[in-house]
C-alpha atoms as a PDB file:
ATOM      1  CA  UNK A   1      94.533 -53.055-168.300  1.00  0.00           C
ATOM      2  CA  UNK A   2      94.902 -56.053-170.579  1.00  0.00           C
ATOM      3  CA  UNK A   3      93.342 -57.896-172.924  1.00  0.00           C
ATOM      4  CA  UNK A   4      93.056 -61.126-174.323  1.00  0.00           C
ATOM      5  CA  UNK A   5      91.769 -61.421-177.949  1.00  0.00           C
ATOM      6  CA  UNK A   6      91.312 -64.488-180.199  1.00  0.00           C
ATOM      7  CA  UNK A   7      89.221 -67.104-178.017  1.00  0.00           C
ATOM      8  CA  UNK A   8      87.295 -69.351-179.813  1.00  0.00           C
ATOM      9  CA  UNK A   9      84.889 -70.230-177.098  1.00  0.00           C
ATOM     10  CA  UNK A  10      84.617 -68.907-173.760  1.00  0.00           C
ATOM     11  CA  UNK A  11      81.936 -70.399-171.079  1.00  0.00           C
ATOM     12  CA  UNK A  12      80.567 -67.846-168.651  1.00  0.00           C
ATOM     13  CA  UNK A  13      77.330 -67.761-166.195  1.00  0.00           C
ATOM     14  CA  UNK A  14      75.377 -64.881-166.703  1.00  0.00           C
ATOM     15  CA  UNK A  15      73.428 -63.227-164.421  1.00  0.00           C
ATOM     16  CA  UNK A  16      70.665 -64.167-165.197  1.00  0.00           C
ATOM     17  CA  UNK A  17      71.261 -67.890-164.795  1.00  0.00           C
ATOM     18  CA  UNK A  18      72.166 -69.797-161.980  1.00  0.00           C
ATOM     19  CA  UNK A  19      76.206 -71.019-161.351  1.00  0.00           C
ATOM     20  CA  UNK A  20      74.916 -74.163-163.102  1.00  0.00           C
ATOM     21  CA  UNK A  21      73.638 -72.646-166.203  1.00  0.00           C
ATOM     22  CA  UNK A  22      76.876 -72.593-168.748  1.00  0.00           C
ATOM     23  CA  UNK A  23      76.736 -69.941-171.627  1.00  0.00           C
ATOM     24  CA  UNK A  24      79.286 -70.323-174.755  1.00  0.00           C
ATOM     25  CA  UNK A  25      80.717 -66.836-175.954  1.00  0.00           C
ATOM     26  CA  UNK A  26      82.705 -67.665-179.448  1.00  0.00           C
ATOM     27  CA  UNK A  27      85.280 -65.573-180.513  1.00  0.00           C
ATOM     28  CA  UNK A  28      85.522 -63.945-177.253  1.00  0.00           C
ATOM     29  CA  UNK A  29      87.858 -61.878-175.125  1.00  0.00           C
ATOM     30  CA  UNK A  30      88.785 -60.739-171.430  1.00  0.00           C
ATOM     31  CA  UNK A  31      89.942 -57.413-170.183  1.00  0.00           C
ATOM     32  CA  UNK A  32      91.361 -57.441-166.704  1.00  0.00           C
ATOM     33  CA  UNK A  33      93.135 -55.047-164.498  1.00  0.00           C
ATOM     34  CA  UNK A  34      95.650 -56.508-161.702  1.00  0.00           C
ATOM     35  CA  UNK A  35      93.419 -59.547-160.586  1.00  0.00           C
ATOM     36  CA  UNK A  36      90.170 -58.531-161.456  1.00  0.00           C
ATOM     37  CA  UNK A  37      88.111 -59.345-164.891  1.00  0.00           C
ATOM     38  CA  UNK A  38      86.558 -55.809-165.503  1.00  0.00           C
ATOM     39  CA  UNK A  39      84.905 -57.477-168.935  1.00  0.00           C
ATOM     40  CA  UNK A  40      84.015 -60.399-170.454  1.00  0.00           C
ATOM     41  CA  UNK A  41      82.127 -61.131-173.789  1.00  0.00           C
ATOM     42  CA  UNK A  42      81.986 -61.008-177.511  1.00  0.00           C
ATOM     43  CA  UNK A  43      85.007 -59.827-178.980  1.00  0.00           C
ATOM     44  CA  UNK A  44      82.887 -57.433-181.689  1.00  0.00           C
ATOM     45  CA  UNK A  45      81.268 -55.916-178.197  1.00  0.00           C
ATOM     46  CA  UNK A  46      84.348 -54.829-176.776  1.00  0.00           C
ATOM     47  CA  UNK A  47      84.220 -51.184-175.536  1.00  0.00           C
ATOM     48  CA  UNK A  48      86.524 -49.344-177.396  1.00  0.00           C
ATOM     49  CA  UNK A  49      87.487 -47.469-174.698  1.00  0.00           C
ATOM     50  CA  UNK A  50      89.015 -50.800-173.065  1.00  0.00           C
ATOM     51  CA  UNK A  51      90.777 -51.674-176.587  1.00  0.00           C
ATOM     52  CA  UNK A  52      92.461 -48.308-176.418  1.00  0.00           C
ATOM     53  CA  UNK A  53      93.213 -48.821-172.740  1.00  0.00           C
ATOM     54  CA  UNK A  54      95.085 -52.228-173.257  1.00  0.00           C
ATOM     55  CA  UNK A  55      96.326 -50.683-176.329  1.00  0.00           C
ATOM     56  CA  UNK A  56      98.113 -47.977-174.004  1.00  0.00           C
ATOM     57  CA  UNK A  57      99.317 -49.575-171.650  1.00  0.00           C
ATOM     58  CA  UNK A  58     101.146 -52.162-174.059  1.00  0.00           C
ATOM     59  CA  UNK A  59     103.158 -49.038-175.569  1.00  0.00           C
ATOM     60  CA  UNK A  60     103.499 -47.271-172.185  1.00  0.00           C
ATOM     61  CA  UNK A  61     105.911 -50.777-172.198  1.00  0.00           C
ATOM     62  CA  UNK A  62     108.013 -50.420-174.906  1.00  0.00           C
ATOM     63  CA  UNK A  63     109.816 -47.172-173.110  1.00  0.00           C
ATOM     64  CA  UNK A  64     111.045 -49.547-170.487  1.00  0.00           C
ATOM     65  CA  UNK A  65     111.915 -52.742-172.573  1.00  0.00           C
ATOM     66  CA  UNK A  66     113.828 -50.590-175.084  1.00  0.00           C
ATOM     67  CA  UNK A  67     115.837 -49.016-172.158  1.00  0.00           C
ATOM     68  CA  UNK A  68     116.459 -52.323-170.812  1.00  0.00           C
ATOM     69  CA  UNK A  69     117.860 -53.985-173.593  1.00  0.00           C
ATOM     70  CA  UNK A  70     120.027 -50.973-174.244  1.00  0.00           C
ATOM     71  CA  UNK A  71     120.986 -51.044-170.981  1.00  0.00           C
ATOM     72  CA  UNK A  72     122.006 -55.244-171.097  1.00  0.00           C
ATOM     73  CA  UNK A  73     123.897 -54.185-174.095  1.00  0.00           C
ATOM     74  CA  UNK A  74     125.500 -51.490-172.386  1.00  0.00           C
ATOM     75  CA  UNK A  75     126.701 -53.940-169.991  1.00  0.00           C
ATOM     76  CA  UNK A  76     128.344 -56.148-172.084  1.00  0.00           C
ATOM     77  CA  UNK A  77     129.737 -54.021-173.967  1.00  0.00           C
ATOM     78  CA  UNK A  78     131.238 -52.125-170.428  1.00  0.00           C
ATOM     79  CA  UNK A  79     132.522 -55.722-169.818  1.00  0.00           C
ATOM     80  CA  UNK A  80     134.571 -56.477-173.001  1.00  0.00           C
ATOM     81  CA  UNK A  81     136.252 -52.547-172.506  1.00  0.00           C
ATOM     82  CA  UNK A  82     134.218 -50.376-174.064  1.00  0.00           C
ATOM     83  CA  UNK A  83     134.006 -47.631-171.482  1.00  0.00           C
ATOM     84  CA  UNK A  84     132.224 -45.160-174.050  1.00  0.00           C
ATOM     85  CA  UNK A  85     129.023 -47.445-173.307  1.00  0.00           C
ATOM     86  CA  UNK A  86     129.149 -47.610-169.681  1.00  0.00           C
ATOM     87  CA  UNK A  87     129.418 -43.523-169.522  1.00  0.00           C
ATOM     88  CA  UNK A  88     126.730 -43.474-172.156  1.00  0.00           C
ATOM     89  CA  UNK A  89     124.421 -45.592-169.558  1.00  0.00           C
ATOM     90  CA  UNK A  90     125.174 -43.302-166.553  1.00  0.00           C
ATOM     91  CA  UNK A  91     124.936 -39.999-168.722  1.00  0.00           C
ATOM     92  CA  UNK A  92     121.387 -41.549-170.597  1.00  0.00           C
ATOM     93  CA  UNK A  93     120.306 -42.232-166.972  1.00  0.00           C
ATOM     94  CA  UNK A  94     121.008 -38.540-165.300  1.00  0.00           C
ATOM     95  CA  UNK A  95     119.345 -37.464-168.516  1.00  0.00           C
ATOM     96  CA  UNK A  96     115.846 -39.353-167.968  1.00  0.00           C
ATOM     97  CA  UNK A  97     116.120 -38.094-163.971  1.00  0.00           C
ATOM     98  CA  UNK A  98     116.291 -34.820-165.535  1.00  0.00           C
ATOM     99  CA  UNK A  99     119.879 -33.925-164.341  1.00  0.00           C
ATOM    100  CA  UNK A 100     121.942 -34.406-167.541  1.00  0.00           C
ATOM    101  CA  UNK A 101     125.728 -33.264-167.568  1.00  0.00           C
ATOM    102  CA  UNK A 102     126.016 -30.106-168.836  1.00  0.00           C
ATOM    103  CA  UNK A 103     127.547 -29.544-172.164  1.00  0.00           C
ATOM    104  CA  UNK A 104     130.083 -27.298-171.328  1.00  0.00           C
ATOM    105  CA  UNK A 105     131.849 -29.422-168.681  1.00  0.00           C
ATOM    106  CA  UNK A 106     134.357 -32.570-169.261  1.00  0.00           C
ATOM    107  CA  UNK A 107     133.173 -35.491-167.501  1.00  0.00           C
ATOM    108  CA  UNK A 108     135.834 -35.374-165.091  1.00  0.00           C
ATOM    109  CA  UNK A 109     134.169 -31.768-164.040  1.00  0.00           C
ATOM    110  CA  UNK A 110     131.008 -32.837-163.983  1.00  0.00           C
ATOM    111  CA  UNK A 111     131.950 -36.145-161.564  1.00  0.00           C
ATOM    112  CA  UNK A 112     133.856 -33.715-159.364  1.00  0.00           C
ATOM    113  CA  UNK A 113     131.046 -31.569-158.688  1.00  0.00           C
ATOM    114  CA  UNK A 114     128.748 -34.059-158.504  1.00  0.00           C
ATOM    115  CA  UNK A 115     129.290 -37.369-156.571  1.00  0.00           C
ATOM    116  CA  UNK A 116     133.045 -38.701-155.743  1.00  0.00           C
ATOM    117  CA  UNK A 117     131.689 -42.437-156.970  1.00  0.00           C
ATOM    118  CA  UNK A 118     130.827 -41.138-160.510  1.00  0.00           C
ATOM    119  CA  UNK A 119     134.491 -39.913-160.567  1.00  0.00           C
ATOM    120  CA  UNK A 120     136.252 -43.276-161.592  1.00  0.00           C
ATOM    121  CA  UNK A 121     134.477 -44.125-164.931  1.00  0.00           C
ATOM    122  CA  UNK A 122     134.579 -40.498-166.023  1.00  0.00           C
ATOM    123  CA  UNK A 123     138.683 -40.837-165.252  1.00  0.00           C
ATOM    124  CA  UNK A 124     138.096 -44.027-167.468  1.00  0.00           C
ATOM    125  CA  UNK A 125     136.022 -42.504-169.728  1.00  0.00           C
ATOM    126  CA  UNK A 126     138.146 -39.507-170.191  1.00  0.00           C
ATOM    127  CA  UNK A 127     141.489 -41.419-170.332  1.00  0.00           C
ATOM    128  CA  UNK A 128     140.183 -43.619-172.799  1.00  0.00           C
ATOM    129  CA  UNK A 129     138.114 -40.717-175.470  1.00  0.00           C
ATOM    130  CA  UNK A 130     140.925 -38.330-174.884  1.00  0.00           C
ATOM    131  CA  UNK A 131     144.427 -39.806-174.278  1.00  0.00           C
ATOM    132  CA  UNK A 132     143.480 -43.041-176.285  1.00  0.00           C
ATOM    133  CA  UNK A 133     144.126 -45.537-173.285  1.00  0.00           C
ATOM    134  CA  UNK A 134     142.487 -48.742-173.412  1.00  0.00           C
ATOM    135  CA  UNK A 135     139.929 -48.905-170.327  1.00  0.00           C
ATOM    136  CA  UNK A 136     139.460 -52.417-169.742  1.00  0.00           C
ATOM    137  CA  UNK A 137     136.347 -54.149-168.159  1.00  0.00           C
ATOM    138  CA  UNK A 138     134.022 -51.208-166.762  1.00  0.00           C
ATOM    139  CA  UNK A 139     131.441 -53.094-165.569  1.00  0.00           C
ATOM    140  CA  UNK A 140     132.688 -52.222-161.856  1.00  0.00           C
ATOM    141  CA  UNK A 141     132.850 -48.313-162.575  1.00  0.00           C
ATOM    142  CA  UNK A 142     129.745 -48.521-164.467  1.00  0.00           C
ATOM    143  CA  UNK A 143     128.495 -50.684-160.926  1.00  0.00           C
ATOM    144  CA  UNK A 144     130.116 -47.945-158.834  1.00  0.00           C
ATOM    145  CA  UNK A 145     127.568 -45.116-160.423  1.00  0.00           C
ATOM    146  CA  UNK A 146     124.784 -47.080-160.921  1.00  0.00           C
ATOM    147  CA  UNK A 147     124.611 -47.709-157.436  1.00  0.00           C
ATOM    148  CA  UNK A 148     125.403 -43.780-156.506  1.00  0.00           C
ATOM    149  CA  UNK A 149     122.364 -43.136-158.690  1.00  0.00           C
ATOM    150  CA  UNK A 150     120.073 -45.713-157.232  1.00  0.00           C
ATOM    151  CA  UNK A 151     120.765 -43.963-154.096  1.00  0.00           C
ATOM    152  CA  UNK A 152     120.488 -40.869-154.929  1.00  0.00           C
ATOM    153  CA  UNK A 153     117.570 -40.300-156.895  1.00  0.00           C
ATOM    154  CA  UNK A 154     114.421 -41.374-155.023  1.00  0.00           C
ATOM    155  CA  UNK A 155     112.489 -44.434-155.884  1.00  0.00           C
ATOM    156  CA  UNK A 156     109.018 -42.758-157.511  1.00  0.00           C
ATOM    157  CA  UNK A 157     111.899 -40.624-159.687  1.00  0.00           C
ATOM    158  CA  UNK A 158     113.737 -43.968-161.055  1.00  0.00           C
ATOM    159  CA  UNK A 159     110.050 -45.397-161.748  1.00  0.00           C
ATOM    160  CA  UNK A 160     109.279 -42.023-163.405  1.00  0.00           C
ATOM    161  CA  UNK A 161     112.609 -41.665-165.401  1.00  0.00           C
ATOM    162  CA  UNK A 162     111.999 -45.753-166.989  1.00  0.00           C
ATOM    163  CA  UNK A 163     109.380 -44.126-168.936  1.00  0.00           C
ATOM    164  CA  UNK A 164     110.836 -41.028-169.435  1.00  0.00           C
ATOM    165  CA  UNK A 165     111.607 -41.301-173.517  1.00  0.00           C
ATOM    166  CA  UNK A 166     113.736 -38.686-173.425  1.00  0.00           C
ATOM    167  CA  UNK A 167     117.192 -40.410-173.610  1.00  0.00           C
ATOM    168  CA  UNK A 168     115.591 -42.722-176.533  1.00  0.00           C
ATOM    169  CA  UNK A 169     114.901 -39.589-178.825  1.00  0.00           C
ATOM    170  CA  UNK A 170     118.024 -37.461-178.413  1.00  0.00           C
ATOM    171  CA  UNK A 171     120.088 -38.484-181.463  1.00  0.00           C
END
């Protein structure tokens, strides 16, 4: 549900008037769900239960923004050779779908058992942590698993996993 606060005059018809009959509501608001207007009125007469609604549903959001920007600064950071932020993304990711890497294996291990596409950016990763070689742009490995995942892991899960805070809280 949402809401809209803050209107300084809103005309309705009420029901017990005819379509011509124009009532003025100041300091109004609307709470809708998907298309529908499921209240209309007096902004002191809103139900609380449809403040806390809109309320929750606005939060439920920030989960998925804050992943999101993470995520686009993930990215860029992947592009300019930082390979420590792409294998952050994948490993944040398994994490939220509930299948993090497990702390006793190397990246390399856990890519081997796991899928052969995840293998190049832990190589990358691995390469670049342990034997201090630059990694270069890895955007394409970081493409290469992100796509693995987005194959592998149903559709409802992904959905599920965006507001899954789990990878936000860890550190």
């Amino acid at each position: 549900m949402r809401i809209l606060e803050n209107i300084a005059q809103l005309a309705t018809c009420r029901a017990e008037g005819g379509q011509g009959e124009i009532h003025a509501i100041a300091d109004a608001a609307l709470v809708w769900d998907g298309e529908t207007i499921v209240w209309a009125g007096a902004r002191r007469g809103l139900p609380a239960w449809m403040a806390l609604a809109a309320l929750a549903g606005a939060v439920g959001a920030i989960v998925p923004a804050a992943k999101a920007l993470r995520r686009r600064r993930r990215h860029l950071r992947a592009a300019e050779g930082d390979v420590t932020a792409a294998w952050a993304e994948i490993v944040d990711r398994l994490a939220d779908l509930g299948t993090p890497p497990p702390p006793d294996r190397t990246p390399v291990e856990f890519a081997t058992d796991t899928s052969p596409q995840l293998l190049p950016l832990a190589r990358a990763y691995s390469a670049a942590v342990y034997g201090n070689h630059p990694a270069g742009d890895s955007s394409t490995h970081l493409g290469v698993a992100e796509r693995w995942v987005d194959e592998e892991f149903a559709y409802r899960n992904r959905v599920a996993a965006a507001f899954n805070p789990r990878s936000l809280l860890k550190r």
